[in-house]
N, C-alpha and C. Protein backbone atom coordinates (compact mmCIF):
# COMPACT_ATOMS: atom_id res chain seq x y z
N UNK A 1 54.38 10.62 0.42
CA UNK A 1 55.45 10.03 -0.36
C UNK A 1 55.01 8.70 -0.98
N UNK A 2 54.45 8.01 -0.23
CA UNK A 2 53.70 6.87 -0.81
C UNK A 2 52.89 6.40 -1.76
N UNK A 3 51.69 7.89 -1.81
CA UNK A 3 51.46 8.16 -3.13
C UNK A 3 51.91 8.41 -4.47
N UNK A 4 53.48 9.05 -4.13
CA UNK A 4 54.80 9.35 -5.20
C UNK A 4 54.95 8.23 -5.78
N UNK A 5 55.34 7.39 -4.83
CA UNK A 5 55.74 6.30 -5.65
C UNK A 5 54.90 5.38 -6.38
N UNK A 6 53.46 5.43 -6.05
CA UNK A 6 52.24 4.37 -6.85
C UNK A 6 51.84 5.07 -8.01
N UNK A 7 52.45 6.36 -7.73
CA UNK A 7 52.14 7.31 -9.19
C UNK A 7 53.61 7.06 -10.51
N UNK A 8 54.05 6.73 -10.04
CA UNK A 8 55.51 6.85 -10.44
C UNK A 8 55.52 5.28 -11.15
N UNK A 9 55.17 4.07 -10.29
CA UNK A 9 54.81 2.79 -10.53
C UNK A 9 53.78 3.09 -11.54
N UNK A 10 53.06 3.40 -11.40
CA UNK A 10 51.53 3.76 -12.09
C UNK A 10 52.06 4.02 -13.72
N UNK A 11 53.12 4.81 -13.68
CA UNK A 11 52.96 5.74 -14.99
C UNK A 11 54.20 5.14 -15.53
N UNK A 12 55.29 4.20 -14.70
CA UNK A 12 56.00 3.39 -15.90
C UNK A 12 55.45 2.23 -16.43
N UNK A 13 54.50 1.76 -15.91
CA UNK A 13 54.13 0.36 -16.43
C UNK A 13 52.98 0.85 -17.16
N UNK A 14 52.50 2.12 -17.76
CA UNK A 14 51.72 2.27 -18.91
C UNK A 14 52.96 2.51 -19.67
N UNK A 15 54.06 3.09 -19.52
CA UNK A 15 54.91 3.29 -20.82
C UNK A 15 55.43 2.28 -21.31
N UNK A 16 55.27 0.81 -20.32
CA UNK A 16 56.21 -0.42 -20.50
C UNK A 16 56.00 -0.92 -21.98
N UNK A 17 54.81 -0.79 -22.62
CA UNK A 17 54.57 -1.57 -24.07
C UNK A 17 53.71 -0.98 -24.94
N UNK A 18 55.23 -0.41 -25.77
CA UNK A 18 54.72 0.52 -26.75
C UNK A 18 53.65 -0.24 -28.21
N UNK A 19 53.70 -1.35 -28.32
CA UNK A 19 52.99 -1.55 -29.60
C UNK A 19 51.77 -2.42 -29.02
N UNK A 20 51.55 -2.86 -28.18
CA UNK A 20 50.22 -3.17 -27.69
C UNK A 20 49.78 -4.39 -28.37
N UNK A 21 50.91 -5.15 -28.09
CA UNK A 21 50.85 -7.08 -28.40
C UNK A 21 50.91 -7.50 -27.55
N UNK A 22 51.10 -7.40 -26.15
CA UNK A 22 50.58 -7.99 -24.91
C UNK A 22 52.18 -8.08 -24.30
N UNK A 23 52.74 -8.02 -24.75
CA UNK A 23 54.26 -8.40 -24.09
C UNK A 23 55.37 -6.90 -23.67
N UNK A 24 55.85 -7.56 -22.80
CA UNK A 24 56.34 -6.12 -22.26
C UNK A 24 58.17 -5.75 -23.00
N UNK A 25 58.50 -6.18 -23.54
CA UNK A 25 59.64 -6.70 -24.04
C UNK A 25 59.99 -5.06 -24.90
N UNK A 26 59.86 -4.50 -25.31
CA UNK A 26 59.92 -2.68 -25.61
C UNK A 26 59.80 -1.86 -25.09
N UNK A 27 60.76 -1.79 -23.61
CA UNK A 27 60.29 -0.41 -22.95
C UNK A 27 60.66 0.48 -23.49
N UNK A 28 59.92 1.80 -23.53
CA UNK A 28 60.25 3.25 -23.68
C UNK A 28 60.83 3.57 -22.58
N UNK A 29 61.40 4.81 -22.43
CA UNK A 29 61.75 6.02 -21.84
C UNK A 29 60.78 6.15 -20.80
N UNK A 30 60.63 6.28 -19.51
CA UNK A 30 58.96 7.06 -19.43
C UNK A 30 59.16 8.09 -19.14
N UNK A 31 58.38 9.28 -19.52
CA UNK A 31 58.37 10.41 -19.66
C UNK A 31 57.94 11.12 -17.82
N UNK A 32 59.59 10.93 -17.17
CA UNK A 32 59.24 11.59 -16.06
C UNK A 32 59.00 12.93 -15.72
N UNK A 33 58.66 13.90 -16.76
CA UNK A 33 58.70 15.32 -17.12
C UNK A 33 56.65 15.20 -16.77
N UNK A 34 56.70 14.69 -17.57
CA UNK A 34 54.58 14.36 -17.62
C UNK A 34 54.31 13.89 -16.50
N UNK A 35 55.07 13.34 -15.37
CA UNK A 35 54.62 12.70 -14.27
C UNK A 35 54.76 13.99 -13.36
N UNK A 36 55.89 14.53 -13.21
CA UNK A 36 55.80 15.97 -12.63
C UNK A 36 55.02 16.62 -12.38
N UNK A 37 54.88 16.98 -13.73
CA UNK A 37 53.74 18.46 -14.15
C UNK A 37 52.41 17.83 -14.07
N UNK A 38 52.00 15.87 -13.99
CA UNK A 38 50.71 15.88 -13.46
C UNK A 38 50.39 15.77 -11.50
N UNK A 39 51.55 15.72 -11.23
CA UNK A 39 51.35 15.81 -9.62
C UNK A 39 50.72 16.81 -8.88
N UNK A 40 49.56 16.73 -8.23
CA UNK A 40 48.82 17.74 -7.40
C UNK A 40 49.44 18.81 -7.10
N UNK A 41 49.09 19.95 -6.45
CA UNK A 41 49.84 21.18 -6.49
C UNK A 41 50.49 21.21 -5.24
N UNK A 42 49.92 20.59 -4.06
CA UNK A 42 51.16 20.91 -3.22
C UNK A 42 52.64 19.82 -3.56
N UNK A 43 52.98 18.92 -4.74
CA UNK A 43 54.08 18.29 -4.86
C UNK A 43 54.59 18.97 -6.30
N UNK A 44 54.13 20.09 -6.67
CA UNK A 44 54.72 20.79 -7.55
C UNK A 44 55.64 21.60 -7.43
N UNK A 45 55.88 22.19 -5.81
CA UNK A 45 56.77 22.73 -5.79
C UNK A 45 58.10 22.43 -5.41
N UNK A 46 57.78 20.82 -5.40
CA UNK A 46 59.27 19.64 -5.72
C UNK A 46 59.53 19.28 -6.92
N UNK A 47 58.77 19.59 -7.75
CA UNK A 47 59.17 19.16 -8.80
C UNK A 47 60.51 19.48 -9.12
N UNK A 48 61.10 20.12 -9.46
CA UNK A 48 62.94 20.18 -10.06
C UNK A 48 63.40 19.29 -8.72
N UNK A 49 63.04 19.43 -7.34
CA UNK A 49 63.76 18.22 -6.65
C UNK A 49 63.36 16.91 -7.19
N UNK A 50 62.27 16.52 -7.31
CA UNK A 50 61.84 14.97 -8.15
C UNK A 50 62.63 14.61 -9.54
N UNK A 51 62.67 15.87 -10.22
CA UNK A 51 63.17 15.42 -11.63
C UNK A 51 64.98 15.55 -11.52
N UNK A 52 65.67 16.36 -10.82
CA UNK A 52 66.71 15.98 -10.39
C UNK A 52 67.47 14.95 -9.57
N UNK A 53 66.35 14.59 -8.76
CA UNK A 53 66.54 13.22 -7.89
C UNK A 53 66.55 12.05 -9.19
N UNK A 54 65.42 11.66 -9.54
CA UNK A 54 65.60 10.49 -10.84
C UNK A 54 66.76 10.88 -11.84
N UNK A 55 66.81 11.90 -12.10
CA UNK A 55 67.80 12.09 -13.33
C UNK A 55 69.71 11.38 -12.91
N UNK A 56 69.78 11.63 -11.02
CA UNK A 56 70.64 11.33 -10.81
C UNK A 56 70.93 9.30 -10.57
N UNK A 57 69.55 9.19 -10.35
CA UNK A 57 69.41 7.69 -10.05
C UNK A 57 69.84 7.28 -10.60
N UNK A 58 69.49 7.51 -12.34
CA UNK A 58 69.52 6.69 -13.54
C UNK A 58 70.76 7.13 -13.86
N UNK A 59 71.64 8.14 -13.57
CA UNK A 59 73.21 8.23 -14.17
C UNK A 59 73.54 7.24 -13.08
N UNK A 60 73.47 6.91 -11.94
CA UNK A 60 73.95 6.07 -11.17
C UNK A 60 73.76 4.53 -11.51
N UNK A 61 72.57 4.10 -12.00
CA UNK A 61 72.18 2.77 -12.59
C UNK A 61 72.62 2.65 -13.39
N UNK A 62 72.77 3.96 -14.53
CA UNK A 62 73.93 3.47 -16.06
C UNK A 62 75.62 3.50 -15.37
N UNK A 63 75.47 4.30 -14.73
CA UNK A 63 77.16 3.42 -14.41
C UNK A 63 77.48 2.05 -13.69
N UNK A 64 76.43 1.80 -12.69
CA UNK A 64 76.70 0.43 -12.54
C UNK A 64 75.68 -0.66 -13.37
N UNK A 65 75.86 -0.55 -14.88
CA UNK A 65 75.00 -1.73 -15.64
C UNK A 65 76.57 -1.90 -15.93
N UNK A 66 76.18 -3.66 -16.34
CA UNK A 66 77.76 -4.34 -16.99
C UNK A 66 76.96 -4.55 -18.58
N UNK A 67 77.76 -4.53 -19.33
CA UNK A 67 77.37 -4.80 -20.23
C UNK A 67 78.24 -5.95 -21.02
């Protein structure tokens, strides 16, 4: 699981800055679909649990943002 998550760390902070001026201030999306489908094969067959688990996080974080 530990590895999950340094992979997961790993692969939002390459999506953090899309135009490549040094500042992180434009995050994208990160494409947790590509993080999935690159996970070794014995954590592939979590995958729909991984991508359903985040998908629910982030409806949970957009309901509690204030805006």
């Amino acid at each position: 699981m530990m590895m999950l998550l340094v992979m997961l760390r790993m692969h939002v902070s390459a999506a953090a800055d899309d135009d490549d001026d040094g500042d992180d201030n434009d995050l994208l999306e990160p494409n947790f679909e590509g993080l999935a489908n690159s996970l070794d094969p014995l954590m592939r067959r979590h995958r729909t649990w991984l991508l359903v688990r985040i998908q629910t996080n982030e409806e949970r974080m957009n309901e509690n943002m204030v805006f």
